[in-house]
C-alpha atoms as a PDB file:
ATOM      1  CA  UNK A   1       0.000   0.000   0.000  1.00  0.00           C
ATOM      2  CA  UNK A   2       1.683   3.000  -0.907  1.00  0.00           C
ATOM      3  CA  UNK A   3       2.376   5.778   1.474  1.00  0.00           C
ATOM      4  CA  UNK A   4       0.171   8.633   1.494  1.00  0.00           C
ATOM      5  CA  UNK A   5       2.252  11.811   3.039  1.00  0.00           C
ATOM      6  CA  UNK A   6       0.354  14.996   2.993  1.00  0.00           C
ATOM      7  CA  UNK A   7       1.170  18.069   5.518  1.00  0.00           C
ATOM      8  CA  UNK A   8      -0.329  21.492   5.490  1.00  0.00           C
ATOM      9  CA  UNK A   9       2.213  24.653   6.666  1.00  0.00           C
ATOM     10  CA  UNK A  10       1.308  27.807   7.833  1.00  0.00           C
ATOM     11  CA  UNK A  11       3.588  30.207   8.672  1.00  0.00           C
ATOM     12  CA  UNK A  12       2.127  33.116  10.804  1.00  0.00           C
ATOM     13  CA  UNK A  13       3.883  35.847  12.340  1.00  0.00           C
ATOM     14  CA  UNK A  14       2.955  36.127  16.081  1.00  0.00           C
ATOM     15  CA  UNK A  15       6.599  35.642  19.525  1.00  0.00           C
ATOM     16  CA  UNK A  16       8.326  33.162  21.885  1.00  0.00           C
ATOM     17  CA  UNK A  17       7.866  30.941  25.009  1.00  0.00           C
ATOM     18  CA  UNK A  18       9.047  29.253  27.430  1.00  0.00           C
ATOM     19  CA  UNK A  19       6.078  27.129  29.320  1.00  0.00           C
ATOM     20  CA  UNK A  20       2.628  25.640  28.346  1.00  0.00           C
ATOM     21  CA  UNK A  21      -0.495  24.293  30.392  1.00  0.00           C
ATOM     22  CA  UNK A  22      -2.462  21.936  28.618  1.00  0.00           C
ATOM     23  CA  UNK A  23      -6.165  21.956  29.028  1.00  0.00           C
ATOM     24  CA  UNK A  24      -8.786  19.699  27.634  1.00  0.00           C
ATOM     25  CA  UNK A  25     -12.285  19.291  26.657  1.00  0.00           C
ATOM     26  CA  UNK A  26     -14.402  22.620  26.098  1.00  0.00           C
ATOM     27  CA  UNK A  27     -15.032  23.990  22.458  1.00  0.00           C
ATOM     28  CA  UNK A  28     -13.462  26.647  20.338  1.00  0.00           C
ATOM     29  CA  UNK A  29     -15.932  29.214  21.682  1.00  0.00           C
ATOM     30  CA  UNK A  30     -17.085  32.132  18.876  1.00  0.00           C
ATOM     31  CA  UNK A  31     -15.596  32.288  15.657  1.00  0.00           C
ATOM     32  CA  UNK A  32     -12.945  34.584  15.056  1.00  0.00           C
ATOM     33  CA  UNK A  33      -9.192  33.127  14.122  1.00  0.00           C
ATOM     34  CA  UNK A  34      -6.389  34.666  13.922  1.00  0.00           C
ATOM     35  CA  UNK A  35      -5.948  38.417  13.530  1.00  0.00           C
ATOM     36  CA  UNK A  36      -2.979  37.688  11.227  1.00  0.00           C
ATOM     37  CA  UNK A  37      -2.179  39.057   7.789  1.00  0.00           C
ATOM     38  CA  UNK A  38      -0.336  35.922   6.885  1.00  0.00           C
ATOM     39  CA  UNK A  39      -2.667  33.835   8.288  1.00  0.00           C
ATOM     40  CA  UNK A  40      -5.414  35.539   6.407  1.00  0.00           C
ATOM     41  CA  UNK A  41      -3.546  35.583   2.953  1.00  0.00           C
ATOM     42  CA  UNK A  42      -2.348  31.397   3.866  1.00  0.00           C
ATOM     43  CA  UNK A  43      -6.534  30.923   3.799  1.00  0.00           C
ATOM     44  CA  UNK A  44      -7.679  33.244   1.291  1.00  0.00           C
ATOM     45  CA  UNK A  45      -9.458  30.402  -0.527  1.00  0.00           C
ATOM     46  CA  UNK A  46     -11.424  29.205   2.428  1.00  0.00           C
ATOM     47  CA  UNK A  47     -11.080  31.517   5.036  1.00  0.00           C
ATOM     48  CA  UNK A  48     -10.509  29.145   7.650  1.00  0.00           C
ATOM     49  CA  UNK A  49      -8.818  29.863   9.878  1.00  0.00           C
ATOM     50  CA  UNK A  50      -7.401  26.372  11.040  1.00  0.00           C
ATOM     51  CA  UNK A  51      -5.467  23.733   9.645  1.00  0.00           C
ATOM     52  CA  UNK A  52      -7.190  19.932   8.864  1.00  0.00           C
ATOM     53  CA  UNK A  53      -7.205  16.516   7.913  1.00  0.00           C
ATOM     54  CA  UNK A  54     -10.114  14.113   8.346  1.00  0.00           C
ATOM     55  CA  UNK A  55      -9.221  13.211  12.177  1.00  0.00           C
ATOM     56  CA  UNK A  56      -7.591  16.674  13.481  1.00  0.00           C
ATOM     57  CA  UNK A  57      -8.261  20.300  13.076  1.00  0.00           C
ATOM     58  CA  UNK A  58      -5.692  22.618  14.501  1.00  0.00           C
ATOM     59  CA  UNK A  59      -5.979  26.214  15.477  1.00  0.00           C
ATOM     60  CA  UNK A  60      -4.494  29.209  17.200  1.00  0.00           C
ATOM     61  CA  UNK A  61      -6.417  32.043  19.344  1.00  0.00           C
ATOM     62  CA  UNK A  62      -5.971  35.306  17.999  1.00  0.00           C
ATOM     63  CA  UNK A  63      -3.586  35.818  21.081  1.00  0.00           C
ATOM     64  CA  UNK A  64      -1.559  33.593  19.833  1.00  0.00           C
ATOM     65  CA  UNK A  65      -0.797  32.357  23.090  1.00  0.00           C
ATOM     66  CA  UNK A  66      -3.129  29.332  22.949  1.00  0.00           C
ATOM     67  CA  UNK A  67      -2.988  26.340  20.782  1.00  0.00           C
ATOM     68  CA  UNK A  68      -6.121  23.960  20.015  1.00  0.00           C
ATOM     69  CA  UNK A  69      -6.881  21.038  18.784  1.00  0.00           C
ATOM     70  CA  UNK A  70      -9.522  19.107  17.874  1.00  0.00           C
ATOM     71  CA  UNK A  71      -9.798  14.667  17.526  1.00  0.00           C
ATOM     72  CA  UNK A  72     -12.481  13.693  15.194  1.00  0.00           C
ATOM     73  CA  UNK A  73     -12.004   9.839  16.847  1.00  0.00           C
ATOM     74  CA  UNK A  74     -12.106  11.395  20.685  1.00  0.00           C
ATOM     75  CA  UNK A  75     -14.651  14.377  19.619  1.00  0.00           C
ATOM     76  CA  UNK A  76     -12.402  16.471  22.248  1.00  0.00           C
ATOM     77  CA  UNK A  77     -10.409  18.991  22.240  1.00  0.00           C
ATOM     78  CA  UNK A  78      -7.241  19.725  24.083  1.00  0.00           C
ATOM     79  CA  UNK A  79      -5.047  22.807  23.974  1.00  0.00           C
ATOM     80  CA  UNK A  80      -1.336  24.241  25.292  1.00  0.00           C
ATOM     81  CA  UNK A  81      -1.216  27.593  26.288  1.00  0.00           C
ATOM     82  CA  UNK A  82       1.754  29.654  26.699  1.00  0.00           C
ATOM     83  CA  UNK A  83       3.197  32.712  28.575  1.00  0.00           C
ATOM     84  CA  UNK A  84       3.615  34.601  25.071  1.00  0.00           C
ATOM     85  CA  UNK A  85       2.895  34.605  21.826  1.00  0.00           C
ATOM     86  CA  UNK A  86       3.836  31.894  19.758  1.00  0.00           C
ATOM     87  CA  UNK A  87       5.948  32.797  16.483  1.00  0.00           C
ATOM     88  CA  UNK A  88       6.442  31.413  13.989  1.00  0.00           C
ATOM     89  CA  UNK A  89       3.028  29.025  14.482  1.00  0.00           C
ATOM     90  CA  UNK A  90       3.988  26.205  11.613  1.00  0.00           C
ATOM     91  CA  UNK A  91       1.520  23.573  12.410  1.00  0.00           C
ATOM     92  CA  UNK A  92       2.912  20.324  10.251  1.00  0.00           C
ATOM     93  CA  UNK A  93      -0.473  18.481  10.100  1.00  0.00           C
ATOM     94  CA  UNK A  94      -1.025  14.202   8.766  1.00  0.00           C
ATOM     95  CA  UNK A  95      -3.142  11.871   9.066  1.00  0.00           C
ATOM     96  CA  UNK A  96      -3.547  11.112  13.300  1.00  0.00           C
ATOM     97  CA  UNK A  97      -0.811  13.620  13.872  1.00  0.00           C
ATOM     98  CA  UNK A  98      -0.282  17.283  14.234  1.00  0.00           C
ATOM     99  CA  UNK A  99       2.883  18.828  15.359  1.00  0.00           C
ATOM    100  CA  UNK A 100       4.722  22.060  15.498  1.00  0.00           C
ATOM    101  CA  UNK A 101       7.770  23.402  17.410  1.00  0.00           C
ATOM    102  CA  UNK A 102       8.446  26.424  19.842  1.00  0.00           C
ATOM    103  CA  UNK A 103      11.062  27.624  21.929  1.00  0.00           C
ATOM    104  CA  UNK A 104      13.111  24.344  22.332  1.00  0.00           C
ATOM    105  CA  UNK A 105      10.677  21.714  22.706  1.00  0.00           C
ATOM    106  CA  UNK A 106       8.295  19.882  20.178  1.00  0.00           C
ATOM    107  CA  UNK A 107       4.934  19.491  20.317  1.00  0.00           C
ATOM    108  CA  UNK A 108       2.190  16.402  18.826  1.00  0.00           C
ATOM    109  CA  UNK A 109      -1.187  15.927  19.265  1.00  0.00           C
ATOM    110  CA  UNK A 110      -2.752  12.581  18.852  1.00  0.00           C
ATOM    111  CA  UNK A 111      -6.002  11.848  17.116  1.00  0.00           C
ATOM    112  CA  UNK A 112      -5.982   8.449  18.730  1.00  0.00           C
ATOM    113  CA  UNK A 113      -5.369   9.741  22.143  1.00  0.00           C
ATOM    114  CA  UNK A 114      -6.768  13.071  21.858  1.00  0.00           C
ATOM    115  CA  UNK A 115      -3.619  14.796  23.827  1.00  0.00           C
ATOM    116  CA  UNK A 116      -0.728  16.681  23.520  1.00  0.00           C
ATOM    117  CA  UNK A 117       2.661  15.218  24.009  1.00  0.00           C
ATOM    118  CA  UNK A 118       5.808  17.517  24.598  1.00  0.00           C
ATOM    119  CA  UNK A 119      10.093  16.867  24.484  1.00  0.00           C
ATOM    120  CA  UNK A 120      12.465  19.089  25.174  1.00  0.00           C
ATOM    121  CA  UNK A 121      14.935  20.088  21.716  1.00  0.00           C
ATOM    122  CA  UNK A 122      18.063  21.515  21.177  1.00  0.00           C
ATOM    123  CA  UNK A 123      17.240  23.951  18.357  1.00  0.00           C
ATOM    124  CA  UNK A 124      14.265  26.240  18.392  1.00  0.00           C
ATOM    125  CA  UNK A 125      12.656  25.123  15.152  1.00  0.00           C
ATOM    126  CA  UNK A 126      12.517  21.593  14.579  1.00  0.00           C
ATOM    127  CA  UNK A 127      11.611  20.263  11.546  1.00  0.00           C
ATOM    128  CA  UNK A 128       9.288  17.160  11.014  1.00  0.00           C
ATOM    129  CA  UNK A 129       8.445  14.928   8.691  1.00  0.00           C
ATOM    130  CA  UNK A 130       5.176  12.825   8.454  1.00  0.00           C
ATOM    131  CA  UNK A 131       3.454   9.345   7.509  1.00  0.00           C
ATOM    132  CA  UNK A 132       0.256   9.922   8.880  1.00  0.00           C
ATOM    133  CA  UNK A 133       0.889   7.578  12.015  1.00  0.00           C
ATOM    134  CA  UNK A 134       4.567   8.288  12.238  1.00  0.00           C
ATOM    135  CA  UNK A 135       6.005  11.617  12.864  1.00  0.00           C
ATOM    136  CA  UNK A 136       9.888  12.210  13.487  1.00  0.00           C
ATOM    137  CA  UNK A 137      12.764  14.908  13.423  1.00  0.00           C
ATOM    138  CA  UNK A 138      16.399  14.640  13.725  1.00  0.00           C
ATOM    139  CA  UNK A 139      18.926  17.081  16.079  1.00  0.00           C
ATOM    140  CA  UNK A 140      22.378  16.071  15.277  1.00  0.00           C
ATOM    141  CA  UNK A 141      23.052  12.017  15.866  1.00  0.00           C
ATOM    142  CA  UNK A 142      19.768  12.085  17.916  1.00  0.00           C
ATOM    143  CA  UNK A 143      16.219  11.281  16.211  1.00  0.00           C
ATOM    144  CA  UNK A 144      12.904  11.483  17.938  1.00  0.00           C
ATOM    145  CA  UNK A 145       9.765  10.030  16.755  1.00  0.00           C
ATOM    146  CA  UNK A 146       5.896   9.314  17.765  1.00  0.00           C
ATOM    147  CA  UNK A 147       2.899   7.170  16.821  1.00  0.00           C
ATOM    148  CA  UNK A 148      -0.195   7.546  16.810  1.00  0.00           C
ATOM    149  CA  UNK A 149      -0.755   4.602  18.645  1.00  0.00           C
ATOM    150  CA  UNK A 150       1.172   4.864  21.527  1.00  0.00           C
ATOM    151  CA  UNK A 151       1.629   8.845  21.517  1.00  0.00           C
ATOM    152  CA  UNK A 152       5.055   8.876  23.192  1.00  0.00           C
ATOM    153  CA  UNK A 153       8.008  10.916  21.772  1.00  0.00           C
ATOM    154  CA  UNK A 154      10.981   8.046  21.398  1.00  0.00           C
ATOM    155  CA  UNK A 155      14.433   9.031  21.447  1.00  0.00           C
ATOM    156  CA  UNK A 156      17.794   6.967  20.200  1.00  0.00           C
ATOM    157  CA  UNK A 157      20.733   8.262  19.796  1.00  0.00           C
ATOM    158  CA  UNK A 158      22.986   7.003  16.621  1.00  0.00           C
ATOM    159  CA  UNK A 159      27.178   7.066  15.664  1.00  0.00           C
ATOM    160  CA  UNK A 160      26.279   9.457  12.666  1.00  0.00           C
ATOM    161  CA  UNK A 161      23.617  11.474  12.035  1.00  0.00           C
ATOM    162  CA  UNK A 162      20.730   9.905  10.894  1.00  0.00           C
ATOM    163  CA  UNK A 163      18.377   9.930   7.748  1.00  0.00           C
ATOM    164  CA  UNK A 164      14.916   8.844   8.078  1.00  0.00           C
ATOM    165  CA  UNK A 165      12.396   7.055   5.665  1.00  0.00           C
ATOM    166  CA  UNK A 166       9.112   5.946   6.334  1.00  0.00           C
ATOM    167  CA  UNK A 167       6.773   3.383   5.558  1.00  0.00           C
ATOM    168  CA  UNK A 168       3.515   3.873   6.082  1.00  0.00           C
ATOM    169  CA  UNK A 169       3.757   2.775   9.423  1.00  0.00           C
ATOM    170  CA  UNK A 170       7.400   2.935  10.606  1.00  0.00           C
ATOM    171  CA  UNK A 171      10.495   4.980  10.409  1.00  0.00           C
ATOM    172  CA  UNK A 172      13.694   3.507  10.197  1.00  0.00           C
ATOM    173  CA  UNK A 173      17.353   5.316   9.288  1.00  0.00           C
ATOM    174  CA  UNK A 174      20.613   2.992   9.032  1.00  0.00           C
ATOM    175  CA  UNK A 175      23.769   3.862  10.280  1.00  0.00           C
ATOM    176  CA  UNK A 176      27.085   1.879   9.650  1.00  0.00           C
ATOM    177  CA  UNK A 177      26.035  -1.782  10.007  1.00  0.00           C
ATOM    178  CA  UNK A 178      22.693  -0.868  12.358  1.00  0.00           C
ATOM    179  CA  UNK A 179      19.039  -0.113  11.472  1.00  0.00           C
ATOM    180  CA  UNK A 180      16.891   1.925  14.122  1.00  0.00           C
ATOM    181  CA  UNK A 181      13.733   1.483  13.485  1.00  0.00           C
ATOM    182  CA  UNK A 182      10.040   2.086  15.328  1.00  0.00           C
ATOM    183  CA  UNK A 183       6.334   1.728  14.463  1.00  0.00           C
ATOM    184  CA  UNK A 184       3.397   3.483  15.624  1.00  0.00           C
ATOM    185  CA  UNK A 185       2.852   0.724  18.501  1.00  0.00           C
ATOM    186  CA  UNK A 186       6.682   0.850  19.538  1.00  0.00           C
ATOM    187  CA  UNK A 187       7.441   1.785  23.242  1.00  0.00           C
ATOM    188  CA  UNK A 188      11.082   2.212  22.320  1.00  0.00           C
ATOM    189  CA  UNK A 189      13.995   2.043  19.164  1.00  0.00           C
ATOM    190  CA  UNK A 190      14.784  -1.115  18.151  1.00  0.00           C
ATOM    191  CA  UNK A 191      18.295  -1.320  16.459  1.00  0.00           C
ATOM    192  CA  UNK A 192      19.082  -4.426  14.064  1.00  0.00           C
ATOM    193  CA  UNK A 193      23.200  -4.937  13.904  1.00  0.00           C
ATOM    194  CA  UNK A 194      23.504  -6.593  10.584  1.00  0.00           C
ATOM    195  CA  UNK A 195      26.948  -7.568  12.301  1.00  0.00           C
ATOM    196  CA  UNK A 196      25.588  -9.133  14.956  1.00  0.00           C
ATOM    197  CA  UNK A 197      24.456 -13.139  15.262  1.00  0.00           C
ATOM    198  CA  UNK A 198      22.694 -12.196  18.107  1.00  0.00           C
ATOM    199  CA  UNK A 199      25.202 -13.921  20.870  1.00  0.00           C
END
């Protein structure tokens, strides 16, 4: 079955960080969006001001202090709010997954689990790529990833740095004579040394 890989970027100009309280249940409240020329020009065909796929819809108050999300399969939402603004908001948006990053740390919601799950990063920006059920981003020799099944941000560290591919439900990178590799039901890396008889 091939892999279908869709995400959805919006780049919106509204200013940094550094803690977030997640809430859940509740609704959007009134209309509104984002007061945001960007934003506005980004949605100029539909005027929506949110980003979707059929089991998440993703949005940010006009603050832009709060984010919210919606779960088609929990028919909750959940949100993170933070001290300040956030800037830029680049929601990366696939299948059961939505993520974006701020002020060292990445963030994912899970359509599956209807939450938010957080992880501290190195850089300010990371930059993730999607499966649907699989998201993942690389700092250095370190990658991260998260399912949609188990909705926990893994973390291996490799001798080089690493290159993901995906499946359409795993990731996997190779480096030297290992493959790392995790699924959207993983609780952890598992590493394959072609080297190795296992003794």
């Amino acid at each position: 079955m091939p892999v279908r890989i869709f995400a959805t970027i919006l780049v919106l100009s509204i200013a940094s960080s550094t803690h977030a309280q997640i809430h859940s249940g509740g609704g959007f409240g009134g209309g509104g969006g984002l007061d945001n020329e960007t934003f506005r020009s980004s949605l100029q065909a539909s005027s929506a001001p949110y980003v979707e796929t059929d089991n998440i819809l993703i949005t940010i108050s006009k603050t832009g202090k709060t984010v919210t999300a919606f779960s088609a399969l929990t028919g909750k939402t959940a949100s993170l709010s933070f001290e300040e603004k956030v800037e830029p908001f680049v929601p990366i948006v696939s299948g059961n997954l939505a993520c974006f990053a701020h002020n060292k740390s990445a963030y994912a919601f899970i359509a599956t689990t209807g939450k938010w799950q957080a992880v501290k990063t190195k850089t300010k920006n990371a930059q993730f790529i999607h499966s649907g059920t699989m998201a993942c981003f690389v700092e250095g020799k370190t990658a991260y990833a998260i399912g949609d099944q188990t909705g926990k941000w893994l973390q291996i560290d490799a001798e080089e740095v690493p290159i993901p591919s995906f499946t359409t439900t795993m990731v996997k990178f190779q480096v030297k004579s290992k493959i790392y590799i995790c699924s959207a039901t993983s609780k952890e890396w598992q590493v394959i040394d072609l080297e190795s008889d296992g003794k």
